[in-house]
N, C-alpha and C. Protein backbone atom coordinates (compact mmCIF):
# COMPACT_ATOMS: atom_id res chain seq x y z
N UNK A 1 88.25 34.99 112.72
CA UNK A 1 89.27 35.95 112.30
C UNK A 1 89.39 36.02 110.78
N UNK A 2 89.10 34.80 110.01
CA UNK A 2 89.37 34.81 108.78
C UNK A 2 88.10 35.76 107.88
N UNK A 3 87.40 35.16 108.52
CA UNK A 3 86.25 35.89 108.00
C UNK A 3 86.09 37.12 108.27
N UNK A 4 86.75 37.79 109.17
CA UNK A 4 86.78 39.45 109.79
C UNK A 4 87.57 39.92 108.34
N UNK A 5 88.77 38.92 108.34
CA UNK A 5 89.96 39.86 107.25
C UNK A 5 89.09 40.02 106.00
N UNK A 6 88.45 38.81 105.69
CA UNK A 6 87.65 38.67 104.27
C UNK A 6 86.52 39.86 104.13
N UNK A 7 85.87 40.04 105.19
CA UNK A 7 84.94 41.21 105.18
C UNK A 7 85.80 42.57 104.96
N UNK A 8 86.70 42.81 105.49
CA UNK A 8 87.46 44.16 105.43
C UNK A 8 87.60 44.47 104.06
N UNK A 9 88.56 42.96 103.64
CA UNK A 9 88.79 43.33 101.87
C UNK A 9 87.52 43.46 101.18
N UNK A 10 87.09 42.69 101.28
CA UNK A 10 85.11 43.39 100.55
C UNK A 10 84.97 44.79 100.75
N UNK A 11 85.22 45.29 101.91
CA UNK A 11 84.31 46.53 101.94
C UNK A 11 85.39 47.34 101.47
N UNK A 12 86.82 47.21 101.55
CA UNK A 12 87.98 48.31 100.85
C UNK A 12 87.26 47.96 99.42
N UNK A 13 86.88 46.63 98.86
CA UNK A 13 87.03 46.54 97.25
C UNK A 13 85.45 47.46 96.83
N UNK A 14 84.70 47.27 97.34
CA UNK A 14 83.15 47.89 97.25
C UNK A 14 83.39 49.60 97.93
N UNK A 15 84.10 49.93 98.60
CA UNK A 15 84.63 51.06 98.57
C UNK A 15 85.33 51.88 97.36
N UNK A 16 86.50 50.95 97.22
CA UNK A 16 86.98 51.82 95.65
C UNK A 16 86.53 51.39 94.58
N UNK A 17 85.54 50.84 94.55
CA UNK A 17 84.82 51.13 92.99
C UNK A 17 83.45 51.56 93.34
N UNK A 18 82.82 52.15 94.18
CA UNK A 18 82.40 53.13 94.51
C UNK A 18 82.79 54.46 94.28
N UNK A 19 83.95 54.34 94.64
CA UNK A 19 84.53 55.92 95.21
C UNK A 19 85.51 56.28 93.33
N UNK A 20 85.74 54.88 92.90
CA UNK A 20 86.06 55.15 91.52
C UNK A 20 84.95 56.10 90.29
N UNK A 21 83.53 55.31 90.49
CA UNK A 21 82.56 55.45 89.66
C UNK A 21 82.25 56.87 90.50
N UNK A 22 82.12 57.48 91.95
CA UNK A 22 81.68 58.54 92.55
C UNK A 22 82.82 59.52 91.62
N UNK A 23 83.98 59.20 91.34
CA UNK A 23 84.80 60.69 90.95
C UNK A 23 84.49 60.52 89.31
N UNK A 24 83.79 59.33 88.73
CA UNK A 24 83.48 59.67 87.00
C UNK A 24 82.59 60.69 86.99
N UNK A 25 81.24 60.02 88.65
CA UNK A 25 79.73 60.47 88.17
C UNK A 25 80.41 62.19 88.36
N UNK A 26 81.23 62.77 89.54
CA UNK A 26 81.04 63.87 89.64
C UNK A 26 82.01 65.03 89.11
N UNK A 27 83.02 63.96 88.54
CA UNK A 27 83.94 64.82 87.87
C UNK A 27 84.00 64.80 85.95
N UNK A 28 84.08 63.39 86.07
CA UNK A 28 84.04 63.52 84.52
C UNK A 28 83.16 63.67 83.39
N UNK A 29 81.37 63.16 84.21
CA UNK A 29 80.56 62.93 83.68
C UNK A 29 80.38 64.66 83.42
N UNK A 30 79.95 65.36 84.20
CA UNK A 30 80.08 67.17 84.44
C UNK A 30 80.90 67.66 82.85
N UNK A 31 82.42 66.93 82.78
CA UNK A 31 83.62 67.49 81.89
C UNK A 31 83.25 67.37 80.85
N UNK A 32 82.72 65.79 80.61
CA UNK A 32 82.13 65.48 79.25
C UNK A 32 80.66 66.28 78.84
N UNK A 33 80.15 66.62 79.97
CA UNK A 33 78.77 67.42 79.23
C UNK A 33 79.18 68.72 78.17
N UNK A 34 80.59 69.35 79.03
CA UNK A 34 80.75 70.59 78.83
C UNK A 34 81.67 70.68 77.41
N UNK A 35 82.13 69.17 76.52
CA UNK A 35 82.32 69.32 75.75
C UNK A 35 82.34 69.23 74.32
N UNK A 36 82.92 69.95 73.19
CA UNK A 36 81.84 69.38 72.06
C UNK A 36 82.69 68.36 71.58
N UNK A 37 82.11 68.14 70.72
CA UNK A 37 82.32 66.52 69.92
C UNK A 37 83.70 66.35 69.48
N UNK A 38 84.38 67.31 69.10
CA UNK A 38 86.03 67.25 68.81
C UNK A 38 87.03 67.43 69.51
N UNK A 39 86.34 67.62 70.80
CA UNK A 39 87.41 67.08 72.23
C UNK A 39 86.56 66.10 72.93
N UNK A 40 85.43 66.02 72.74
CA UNK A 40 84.69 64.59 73.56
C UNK A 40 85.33 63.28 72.88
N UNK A 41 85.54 63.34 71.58
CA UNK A 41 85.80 61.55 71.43
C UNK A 41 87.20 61.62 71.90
N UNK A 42 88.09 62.48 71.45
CA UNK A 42 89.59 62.37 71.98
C UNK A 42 89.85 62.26 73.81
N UNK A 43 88.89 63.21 74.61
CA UNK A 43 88.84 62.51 75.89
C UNK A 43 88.51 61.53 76.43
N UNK A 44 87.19 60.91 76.05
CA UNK A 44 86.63 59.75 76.17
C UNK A 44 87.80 58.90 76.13
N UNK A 45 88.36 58.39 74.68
CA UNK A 45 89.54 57.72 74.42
C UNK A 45 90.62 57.52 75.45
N UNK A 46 90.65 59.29 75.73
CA UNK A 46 92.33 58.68 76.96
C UNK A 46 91.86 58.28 78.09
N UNK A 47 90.57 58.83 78.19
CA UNK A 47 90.20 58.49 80.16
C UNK A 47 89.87 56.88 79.87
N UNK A 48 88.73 56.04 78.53
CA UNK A 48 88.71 54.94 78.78
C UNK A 48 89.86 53.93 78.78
N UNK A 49 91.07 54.50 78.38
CA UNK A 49 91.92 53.77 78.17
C UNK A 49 92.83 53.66 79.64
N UNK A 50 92.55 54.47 80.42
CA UNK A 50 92.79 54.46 81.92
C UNK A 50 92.15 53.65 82.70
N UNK A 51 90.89 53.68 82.38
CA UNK A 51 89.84 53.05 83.41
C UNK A 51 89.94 52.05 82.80
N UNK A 52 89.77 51.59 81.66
CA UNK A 52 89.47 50.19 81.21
C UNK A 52 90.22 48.71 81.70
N UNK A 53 91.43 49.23 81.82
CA UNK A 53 91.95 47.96 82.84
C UNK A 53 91.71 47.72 84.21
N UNK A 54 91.71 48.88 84.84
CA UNK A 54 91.84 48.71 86.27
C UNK A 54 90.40 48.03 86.77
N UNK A 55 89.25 49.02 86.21
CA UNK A 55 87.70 48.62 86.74
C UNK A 55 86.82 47.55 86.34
N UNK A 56 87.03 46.49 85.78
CA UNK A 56 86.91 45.33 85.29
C UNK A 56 87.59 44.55 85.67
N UNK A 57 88.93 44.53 86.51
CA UNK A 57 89.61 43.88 87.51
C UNK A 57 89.25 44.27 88.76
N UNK A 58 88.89 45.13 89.13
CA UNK A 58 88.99 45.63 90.62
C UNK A 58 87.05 44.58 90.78
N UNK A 59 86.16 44.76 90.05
CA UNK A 59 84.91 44.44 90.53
C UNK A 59 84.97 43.20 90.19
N UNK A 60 85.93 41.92 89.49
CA UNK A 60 86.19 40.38 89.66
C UNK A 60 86.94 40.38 90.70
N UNK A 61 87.89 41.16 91.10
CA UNK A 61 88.57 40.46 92.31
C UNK A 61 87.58 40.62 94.08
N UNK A 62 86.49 42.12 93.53
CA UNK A 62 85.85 42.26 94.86
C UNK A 62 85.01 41.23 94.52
N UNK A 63 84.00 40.74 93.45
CA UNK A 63 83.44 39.27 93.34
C UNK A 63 83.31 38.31 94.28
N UNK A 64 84.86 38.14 93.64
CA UNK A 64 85.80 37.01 94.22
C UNK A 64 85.93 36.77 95.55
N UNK A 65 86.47 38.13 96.33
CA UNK A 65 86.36 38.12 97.79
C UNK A 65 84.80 38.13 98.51
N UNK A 66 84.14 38.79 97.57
CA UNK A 66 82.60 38.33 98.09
C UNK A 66 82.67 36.60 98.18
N UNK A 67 82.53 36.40 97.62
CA UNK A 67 81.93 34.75 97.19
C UNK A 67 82.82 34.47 98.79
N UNK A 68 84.09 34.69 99.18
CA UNK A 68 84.58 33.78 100.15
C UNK A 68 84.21 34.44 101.10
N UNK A 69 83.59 35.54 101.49
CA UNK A 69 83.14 36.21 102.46
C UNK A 69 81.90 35.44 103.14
N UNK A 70 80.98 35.09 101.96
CA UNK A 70 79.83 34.87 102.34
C UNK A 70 79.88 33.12 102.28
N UNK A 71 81.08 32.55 102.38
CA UNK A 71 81.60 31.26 102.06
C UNK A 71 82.04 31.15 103.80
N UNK A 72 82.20 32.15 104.35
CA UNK A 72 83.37 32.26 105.62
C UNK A 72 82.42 32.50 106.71
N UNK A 73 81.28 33.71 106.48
CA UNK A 73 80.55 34.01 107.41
C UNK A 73 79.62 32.65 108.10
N UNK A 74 79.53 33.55 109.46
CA UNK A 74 78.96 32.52 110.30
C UNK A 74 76.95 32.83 110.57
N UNK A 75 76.70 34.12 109.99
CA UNK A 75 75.47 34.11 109.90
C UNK A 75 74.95 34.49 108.89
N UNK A 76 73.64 33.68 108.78
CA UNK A 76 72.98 33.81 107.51
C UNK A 76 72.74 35.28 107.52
N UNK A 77 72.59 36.29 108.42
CA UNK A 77 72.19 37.95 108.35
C UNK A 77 73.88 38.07 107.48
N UNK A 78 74.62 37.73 107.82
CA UNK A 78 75.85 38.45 107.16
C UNK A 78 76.14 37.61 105.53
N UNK A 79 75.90 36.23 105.42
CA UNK A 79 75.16 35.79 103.88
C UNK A 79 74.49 36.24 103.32
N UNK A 80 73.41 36.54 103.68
CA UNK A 80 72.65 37.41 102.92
C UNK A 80 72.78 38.75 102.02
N UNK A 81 73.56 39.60 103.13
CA UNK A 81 73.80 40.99 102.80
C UNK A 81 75.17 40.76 101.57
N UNK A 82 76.15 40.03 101.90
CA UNK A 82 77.64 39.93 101.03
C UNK A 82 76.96 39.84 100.50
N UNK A 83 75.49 38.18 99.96
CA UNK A 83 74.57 38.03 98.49
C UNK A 83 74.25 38.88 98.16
N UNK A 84 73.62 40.17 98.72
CA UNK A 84 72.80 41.24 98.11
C UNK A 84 74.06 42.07 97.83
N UNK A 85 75.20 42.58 98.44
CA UNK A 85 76.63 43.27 97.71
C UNK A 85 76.98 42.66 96.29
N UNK A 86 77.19 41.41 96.14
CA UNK A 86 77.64 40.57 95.30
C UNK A 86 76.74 40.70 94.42
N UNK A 87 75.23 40.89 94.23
CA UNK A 87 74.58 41.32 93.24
C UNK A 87 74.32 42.63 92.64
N UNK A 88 74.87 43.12 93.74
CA UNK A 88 75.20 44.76 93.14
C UNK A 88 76.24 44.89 92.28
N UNK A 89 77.11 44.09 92.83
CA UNK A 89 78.96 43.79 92.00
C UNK A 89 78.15 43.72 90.42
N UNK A 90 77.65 42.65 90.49
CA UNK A 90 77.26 42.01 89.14
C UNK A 90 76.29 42.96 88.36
N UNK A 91 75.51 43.93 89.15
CA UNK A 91 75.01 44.47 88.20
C UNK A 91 75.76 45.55 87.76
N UNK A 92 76.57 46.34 88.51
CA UNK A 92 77.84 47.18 88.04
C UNK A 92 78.73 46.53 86.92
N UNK A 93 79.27 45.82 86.92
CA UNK A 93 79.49 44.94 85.48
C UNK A 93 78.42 44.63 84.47
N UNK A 94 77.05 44.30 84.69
CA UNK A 94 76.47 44.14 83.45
C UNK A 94 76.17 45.49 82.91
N UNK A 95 75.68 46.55 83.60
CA UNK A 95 75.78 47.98 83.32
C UNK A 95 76.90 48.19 82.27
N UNK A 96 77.57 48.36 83.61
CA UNK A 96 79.60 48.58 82.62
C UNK A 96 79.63 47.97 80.95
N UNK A 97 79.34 47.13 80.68
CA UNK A 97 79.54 45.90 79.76
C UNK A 97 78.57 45.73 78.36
N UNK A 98 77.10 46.00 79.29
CA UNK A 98 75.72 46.23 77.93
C UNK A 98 75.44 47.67 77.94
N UNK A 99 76.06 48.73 78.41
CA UNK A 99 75.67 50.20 78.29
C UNK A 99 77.49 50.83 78.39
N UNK A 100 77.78 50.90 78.94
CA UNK A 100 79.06 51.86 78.97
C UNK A 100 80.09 51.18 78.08
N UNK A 101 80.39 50.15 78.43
CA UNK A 101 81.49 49.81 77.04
C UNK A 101 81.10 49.60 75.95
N UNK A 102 80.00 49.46 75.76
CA UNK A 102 79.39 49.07 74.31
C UNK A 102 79.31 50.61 73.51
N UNK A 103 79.24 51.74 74.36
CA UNK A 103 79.19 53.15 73.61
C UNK A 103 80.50 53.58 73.93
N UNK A 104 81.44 53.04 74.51
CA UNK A 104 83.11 53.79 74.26
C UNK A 104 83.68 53.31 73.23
N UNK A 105 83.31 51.76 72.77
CA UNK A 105 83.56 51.19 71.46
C UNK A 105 83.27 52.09 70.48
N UNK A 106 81.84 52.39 70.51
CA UNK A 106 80.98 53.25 69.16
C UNK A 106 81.71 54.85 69.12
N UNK A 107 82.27 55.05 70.48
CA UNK A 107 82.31 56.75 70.51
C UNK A 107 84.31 56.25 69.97
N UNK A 108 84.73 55.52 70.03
CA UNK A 108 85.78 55.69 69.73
C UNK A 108 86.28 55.43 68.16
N UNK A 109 85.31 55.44 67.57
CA UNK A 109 85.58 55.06 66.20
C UNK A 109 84.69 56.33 65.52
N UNK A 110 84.38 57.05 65.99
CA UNK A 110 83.95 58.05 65.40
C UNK A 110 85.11 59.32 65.16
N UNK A 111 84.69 60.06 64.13
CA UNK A 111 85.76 60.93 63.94
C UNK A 111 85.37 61.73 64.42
N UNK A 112 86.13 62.39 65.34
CA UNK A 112 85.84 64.08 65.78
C UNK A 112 85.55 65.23 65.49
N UNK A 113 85.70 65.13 63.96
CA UNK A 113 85.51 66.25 63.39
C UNK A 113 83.81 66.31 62.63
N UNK A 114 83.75 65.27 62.59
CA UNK A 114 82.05 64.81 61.66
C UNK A 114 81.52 63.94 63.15
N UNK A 115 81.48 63.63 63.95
CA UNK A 115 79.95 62.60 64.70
C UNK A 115 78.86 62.58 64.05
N UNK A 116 78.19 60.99 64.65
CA UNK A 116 76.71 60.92 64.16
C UNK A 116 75.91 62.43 64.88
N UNK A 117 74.74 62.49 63.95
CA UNK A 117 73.67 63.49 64.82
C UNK A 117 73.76 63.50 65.82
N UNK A 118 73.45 62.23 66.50
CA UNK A 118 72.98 61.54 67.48
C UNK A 118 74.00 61.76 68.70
N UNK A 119 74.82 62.22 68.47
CA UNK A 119 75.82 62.07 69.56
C UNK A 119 75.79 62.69 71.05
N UNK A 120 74.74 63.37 71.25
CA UNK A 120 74.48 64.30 72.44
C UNK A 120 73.86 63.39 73.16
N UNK A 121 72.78 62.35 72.42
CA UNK A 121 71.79 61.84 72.80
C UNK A 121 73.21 60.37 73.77
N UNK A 122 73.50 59.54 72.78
CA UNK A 122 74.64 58.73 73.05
C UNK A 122 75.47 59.28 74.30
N UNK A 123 75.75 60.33 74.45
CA UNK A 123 76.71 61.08 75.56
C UNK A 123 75.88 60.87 77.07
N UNK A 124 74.59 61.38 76.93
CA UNK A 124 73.25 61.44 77.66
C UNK A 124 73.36 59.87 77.99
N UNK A 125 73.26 58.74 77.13
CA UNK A 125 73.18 57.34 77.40
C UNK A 125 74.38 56.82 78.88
N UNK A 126 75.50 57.62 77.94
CA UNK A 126 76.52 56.98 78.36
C UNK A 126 76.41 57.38 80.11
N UNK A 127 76.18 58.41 80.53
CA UNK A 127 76.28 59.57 81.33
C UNK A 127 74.98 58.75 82.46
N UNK A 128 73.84 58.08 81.72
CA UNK A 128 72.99 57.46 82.43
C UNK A 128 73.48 56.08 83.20
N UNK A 129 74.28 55.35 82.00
CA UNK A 129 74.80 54.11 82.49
C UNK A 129 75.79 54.26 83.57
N UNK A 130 76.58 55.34 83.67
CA UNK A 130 77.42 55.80 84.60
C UNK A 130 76.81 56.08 86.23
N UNK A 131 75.79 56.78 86.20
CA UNK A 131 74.94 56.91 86.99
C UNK A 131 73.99 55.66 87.64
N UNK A 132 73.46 54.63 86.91
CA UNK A 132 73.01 53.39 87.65
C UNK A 132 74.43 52.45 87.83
N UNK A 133 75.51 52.38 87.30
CA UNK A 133 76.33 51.63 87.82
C UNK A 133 76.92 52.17 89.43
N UNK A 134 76.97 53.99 89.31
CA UNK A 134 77.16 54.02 90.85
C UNK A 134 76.32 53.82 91.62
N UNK A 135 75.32 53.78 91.49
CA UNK A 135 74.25 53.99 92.52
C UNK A 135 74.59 52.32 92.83
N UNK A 136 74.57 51.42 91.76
CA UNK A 136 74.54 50.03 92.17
C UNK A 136 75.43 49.91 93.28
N UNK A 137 76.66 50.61 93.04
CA UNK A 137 77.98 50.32 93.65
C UNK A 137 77.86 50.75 95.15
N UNK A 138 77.06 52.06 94.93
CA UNK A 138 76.87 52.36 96.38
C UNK A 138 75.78 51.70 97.59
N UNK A 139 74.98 51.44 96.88
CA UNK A 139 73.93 50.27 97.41
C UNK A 139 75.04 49.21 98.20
N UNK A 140 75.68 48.31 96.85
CA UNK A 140 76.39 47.19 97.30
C UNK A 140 77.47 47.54 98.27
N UNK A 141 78.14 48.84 98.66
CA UNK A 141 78.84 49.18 99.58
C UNK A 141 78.23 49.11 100.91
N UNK A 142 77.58 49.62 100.63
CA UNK A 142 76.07 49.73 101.90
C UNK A 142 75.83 48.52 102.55
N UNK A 143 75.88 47.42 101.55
CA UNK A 143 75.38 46.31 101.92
C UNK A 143 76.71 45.35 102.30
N UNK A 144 77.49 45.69 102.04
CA UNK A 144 78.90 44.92 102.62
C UNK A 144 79.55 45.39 104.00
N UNK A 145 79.20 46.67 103.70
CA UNK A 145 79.39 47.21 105.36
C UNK A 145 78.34 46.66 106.32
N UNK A 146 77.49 46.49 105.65
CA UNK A 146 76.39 46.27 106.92
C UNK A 146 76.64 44.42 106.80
N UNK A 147 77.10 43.86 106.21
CA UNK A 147 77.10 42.14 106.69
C UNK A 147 78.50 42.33 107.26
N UNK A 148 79.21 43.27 107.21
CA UNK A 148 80.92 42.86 108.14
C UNK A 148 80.61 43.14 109.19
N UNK A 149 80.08 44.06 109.82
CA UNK A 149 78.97 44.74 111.10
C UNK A 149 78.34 43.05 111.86
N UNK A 150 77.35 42.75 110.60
CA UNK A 150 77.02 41.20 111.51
C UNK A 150 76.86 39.58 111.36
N UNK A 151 78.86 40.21 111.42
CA UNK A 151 79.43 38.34 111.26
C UNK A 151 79.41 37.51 112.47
């Protein structure tokens, strides 16, 4: 039973940061293409300042419930898969961390009215890192549903 509840919370936590990174890739990433540089750094700014707390907590605490998931389960088929979720977790954070926060830092200190050249290209970066962190996320969803399936 314990291990049923532990799987559930995994797959709600690998669900909404899935379904978090699914409404950047298809809503915001789209918003930000469509704008120029003197409303891109000022949006960037308010949306990272939204996301920045919540999604860096939400993928340590699903971690977290991984680790006891696959601490709880009774078969190695359902160890395995939380392991392979749990490395998706982790690569959605190293993504997040060596590509996406490292250019909301850079894009937020730029002035809006002057940007580097470069800034389309940087937008393009950012817009990529966004894109392999969901895909990670959705993989690792994939893979948490399918070890709660066979505990």
């Amino acid at each position: 039973m314990l291990a049923a509840t532990i799987a559930v919370a995994v797959v709600i936590g690998a669900g909404l940061l899935a379904g978090a990174l699914f409404a950047v890739e298809k809503a915001v990433v789209p918003y930000f293409a469509s704008l120029p540089a003197g409303r891109y750094v000022p949006t960037l700014t308010f949306l990272d300042s939204r996301f920045d707390p919540f999604m860096p907590w939400l993928a340590r605490v699903k971690a977290l419930l991984t680790v006891a998931a696959i601490v709880a389960a009774s078969s190695t088929a359902s160890q395995v898969l939380f392991g392979a979720g749990l490395l998706c977790t982790i690569g959605v954070g190293i993504v997040s961390e060596s590509v996406n926060v490292v250019l909301n830092r850079r894009i937020r200190a730029w002035d809006p009215g002057h940007p580097p050249p470069n800034w389309e290209a940087v937008r393009r970066r950012w817009a990529w890192g966004n894109r392999l962190r969901f895909a990670l996320a959705v993989v690792g969803l994939a893979l948490d549903s399918a070890a709660a399936t066979v505990l």
